[in-house]
Protein backbone atom coordinates (compact mmCIF):
# COMPACT_ATOMS: atom_id res chain seq x y z
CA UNK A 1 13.13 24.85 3.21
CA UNK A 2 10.76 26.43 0.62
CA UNK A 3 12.54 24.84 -2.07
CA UNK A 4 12.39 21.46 -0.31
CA UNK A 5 8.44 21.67 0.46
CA UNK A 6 8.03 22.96 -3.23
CA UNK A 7 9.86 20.12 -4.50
CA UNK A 8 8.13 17.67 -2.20
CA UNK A 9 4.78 18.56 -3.43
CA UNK A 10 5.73 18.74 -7.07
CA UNK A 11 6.62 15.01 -7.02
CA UNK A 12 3.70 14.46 -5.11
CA UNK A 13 1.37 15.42 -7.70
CA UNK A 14 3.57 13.72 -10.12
CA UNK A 15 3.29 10.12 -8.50
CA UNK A 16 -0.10 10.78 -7.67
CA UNK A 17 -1.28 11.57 -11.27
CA UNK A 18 -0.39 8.30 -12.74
CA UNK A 19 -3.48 6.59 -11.34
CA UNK A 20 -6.21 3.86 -12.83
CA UNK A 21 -9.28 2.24 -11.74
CA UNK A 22 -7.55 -0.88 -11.41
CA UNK A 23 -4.34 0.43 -9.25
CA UNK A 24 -7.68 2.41 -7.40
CA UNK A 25 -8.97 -1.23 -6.72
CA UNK A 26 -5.78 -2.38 -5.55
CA UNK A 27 -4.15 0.08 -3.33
CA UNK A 28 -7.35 0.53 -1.45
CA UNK A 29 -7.31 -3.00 -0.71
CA UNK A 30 -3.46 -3.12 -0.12
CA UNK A 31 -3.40 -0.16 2.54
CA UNK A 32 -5.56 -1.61 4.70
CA UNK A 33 -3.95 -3.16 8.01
CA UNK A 34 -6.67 -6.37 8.21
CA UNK A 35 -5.41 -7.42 5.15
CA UNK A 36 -1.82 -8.10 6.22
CA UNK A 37 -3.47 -10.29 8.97
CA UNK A 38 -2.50 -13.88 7.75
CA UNK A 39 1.46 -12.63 7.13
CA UNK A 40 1.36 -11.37 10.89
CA UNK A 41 -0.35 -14.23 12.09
CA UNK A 42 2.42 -16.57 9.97
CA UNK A 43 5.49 -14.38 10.82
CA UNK A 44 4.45 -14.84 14.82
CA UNK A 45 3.71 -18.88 13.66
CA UNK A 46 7.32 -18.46 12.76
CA UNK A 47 9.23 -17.24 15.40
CA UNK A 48 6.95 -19.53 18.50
CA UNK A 49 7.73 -22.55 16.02
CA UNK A 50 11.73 -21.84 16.27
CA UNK A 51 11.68 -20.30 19.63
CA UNK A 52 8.91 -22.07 21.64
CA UNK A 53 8.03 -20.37 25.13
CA UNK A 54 11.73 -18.16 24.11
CA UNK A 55 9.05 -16.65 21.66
CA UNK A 56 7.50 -14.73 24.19
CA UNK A 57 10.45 -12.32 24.65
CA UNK A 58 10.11 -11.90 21.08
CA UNK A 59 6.49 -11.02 20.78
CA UNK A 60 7.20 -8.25 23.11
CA UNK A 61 9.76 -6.84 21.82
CA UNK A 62 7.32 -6.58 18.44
CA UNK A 63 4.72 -5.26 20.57
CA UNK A 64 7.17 -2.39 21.64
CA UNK A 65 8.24 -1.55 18.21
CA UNK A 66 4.82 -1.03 17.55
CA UNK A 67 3.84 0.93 20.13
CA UNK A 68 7.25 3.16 19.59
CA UNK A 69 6.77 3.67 16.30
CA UNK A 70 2.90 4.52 16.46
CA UNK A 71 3.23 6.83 19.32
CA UNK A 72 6.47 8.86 18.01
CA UNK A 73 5.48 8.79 14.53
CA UNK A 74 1.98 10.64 15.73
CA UNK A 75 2.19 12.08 19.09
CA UNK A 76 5.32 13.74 18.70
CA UNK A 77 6.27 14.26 15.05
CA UNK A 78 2.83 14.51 13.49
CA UNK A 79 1.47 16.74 16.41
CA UNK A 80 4.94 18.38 16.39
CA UNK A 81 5.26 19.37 12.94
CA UNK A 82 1.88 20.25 12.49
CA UNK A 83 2.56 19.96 8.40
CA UNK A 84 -0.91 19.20 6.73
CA UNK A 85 -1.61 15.98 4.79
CA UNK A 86 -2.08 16.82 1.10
CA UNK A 87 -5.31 15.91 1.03
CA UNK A 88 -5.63 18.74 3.35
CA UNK A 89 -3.69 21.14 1.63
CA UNK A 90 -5.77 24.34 0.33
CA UNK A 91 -2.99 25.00 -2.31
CA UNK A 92 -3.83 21.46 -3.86
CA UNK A 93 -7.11 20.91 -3.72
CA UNK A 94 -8.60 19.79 -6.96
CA UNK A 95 -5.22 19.02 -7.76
CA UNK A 96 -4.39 15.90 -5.75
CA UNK A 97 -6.45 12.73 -6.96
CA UNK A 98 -8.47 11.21 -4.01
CA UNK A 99 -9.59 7.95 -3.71
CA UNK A 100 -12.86 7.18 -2.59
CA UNK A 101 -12.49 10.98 -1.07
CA UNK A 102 -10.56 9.35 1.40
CA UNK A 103 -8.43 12.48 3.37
CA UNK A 104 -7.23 10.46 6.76
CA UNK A 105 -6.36 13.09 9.64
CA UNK A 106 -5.07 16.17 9.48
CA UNK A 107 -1.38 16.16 9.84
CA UNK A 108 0.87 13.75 7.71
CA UNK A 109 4.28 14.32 8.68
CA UNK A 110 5.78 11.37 9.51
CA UNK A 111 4.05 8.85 7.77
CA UNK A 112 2.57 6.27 10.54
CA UNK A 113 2.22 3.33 7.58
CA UNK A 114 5.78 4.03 6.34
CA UNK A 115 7.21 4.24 9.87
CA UNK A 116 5.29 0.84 11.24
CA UNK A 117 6.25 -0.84 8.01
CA UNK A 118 10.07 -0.31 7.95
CA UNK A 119 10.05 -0.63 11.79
CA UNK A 120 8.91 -4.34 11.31
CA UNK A 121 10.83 -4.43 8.02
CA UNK A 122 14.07 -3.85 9.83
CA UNK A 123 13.51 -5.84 13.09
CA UNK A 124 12.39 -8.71 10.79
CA UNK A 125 15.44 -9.05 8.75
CA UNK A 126 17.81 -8.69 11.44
CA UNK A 127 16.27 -10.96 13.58
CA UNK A 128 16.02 -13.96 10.08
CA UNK A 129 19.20 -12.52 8.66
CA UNK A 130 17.93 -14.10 5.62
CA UNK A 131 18.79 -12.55 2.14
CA UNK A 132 15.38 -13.45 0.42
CA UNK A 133 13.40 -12.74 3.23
CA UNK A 134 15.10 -9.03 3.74
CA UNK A 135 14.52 -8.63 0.07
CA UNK A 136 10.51 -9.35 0.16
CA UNK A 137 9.70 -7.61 3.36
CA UNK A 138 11.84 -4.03 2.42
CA UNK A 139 9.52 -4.80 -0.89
CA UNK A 140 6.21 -5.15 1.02
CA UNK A 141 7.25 -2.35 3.64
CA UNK A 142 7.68 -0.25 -0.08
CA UNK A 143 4.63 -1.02 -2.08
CA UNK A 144 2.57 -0.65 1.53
CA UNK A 145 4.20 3.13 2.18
CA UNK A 146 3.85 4.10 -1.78
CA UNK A 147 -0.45 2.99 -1.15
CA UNK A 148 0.06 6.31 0.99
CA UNK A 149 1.21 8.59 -1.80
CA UNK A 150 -0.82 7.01 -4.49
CA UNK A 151 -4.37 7.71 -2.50
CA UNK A 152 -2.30 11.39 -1.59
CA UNK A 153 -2.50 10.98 1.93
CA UNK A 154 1.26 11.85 2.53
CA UNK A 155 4.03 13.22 1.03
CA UNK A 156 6.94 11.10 -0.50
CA UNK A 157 8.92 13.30 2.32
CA UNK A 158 5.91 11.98 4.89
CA UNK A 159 7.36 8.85 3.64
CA UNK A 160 11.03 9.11 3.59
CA UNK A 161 10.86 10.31 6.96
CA UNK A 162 8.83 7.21 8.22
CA UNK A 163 11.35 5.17 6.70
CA UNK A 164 13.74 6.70 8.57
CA UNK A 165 12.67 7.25 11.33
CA UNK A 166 11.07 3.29 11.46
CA UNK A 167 14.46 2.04 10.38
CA UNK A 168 16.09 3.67 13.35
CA UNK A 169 13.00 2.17 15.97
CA UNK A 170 13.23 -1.30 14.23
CA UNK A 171 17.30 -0.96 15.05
CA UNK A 172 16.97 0.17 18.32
CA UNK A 173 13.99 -2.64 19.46
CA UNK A 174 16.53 -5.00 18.04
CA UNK A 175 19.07 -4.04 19.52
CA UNK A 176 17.49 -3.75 23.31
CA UNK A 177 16.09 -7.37 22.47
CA UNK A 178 19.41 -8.78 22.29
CA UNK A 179 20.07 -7.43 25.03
CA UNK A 180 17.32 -8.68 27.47
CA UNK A 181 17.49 -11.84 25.44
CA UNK A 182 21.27 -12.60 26.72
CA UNK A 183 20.18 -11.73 30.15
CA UNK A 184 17.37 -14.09 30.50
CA UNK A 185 20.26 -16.78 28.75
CA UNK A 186 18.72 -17.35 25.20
CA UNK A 187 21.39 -18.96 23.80
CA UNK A 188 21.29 -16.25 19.93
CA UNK A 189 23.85 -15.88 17.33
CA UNK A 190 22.33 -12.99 15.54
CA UNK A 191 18.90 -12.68 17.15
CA UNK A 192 18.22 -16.37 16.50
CA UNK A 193 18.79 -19.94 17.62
CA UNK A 194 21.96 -21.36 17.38
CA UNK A 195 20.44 -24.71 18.14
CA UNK A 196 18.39 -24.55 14.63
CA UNK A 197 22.18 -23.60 12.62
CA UNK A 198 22.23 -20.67 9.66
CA UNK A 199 20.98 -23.63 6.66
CA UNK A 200 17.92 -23.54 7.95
CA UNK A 201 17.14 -19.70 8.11
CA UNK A 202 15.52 -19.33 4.41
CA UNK A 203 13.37 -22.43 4.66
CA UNK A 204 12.06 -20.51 8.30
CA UNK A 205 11.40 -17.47 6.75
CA UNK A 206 9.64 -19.12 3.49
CA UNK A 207 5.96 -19.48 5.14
CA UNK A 208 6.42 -15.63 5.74
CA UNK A 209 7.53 -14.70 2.61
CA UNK A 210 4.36 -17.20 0.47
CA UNK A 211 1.66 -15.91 2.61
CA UNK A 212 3.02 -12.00 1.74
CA UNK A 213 3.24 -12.77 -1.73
CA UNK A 214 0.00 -14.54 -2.05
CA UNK A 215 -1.79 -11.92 -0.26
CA UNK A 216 -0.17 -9.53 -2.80
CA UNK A 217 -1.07 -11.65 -5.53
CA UNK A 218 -5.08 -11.85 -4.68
CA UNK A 219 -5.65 -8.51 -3.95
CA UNK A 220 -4.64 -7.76 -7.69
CA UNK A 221 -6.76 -10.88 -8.75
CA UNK A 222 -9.84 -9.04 -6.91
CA UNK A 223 -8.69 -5.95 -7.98
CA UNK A 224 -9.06 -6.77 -11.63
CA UNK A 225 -12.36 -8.81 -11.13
CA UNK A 226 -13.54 -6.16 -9.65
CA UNK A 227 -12.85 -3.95 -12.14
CA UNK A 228 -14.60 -6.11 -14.73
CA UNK A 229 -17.97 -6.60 -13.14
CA UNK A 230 -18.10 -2.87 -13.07
């Protein structure tokens, strides 16, 4: 276990030294929940637009993957582990690189960004069953856990274990949805609508997977503006 903790915060400081003022710009910007706003707002658009009032069902299971993964991820590993962020760490400070002396709380283990991410991530795709889609959002669910180690709030182990652990939440939720969903007879093949056919799936999902990408692209825009009116 020593060897593992070693390693884990050896590769921390690794990731974390390979920092700029313009990634500094940009992952500040990019961990922030508000700003993933307009791709929740457009992945919900989504699913009411294919589902109508069936959408509802859907929405709650989201909600409870949300709730799941926030309250396991803190309550019961985080409290349970007790294992300090490393921005917390005695043995590293000066040694970690803080941004905007940013330290979040005091425990890290799992990761609560990593865990919500992949949760979403994985109840996403298997509810589109879309190939691009599945591609971008395990991609955004990536870049949004790896803000975490870059402004050395977790550990990539914080991390792996959010994606884990997320992975397994997003499974279950979708599993239990499909569940309920045949009970209350929604008519699914695969978690969605057999009345809209599989052709149709990537032109669904493409709304979802602009908005992310445009989001992405913007922040670097300001990012880099940013960094030249300074």
């Amino acid at each position: 276990m020593e060897t593992i903790i070693q390693f884990d915060q050896e590769l921390l400081l690794y990731l974390n030294s390979f920092t700029s003022p313009l990634f500094d710009n940009f992952f500040w910007v990019i961990t922030s929940k508000i700003i993933w706003v307009p791709m929740y707002l457009t992945l919900l658009y989504v699913i009411f637009k294919d589902q109508g009032k069936k959408g509802i069902i859907t929405l709650l299971a989201l909600t409870l993957l949300i709730v799941l993964c926030d309250q396991i991820s803190t309550n019961i590993f985080k409290e349970g582990f007790e294992r300090l962020r490393p921005s917390r760490e005695p043995a590293l400070s000066g040694l970690v690189d803080l941004l905007n002396g940013k330290r979040g709380g005091k425990y890290g283990f799992v990761s609560s960004h990593a865990t919500n991410s992949f949760g979403l991530a994985v109840f996403s795709l298997l509810l589109f069953r879309n190939r691009w889609y599945s591609i971008f959002i395990l991609f955004w669910a990536t870049l949004n856990s790896y803000s975490r180690i870059y402004m050395a709030l977790h550990y990539p182990g914080d991390i792996m274990g959010g994606l884990i652990l997320g992975s397994l939440l997003g499974w279950f939720v979708f599993w239990l949805y499909t569940k309920v969903s045949k009970r209350f007879t929604i008519e699914k093949e695969n978690g969605y609508s057999k009345s809209n056919g599989t052709d149709n799936r990537s032109s669904k999902t493409t709304p979802i997977i602009f908005t992310g990408i445009l989001t992405i692209i913007l922040v670097f825009i300001s990012a880099r503006l940013i960094l030249d009116l300074m």
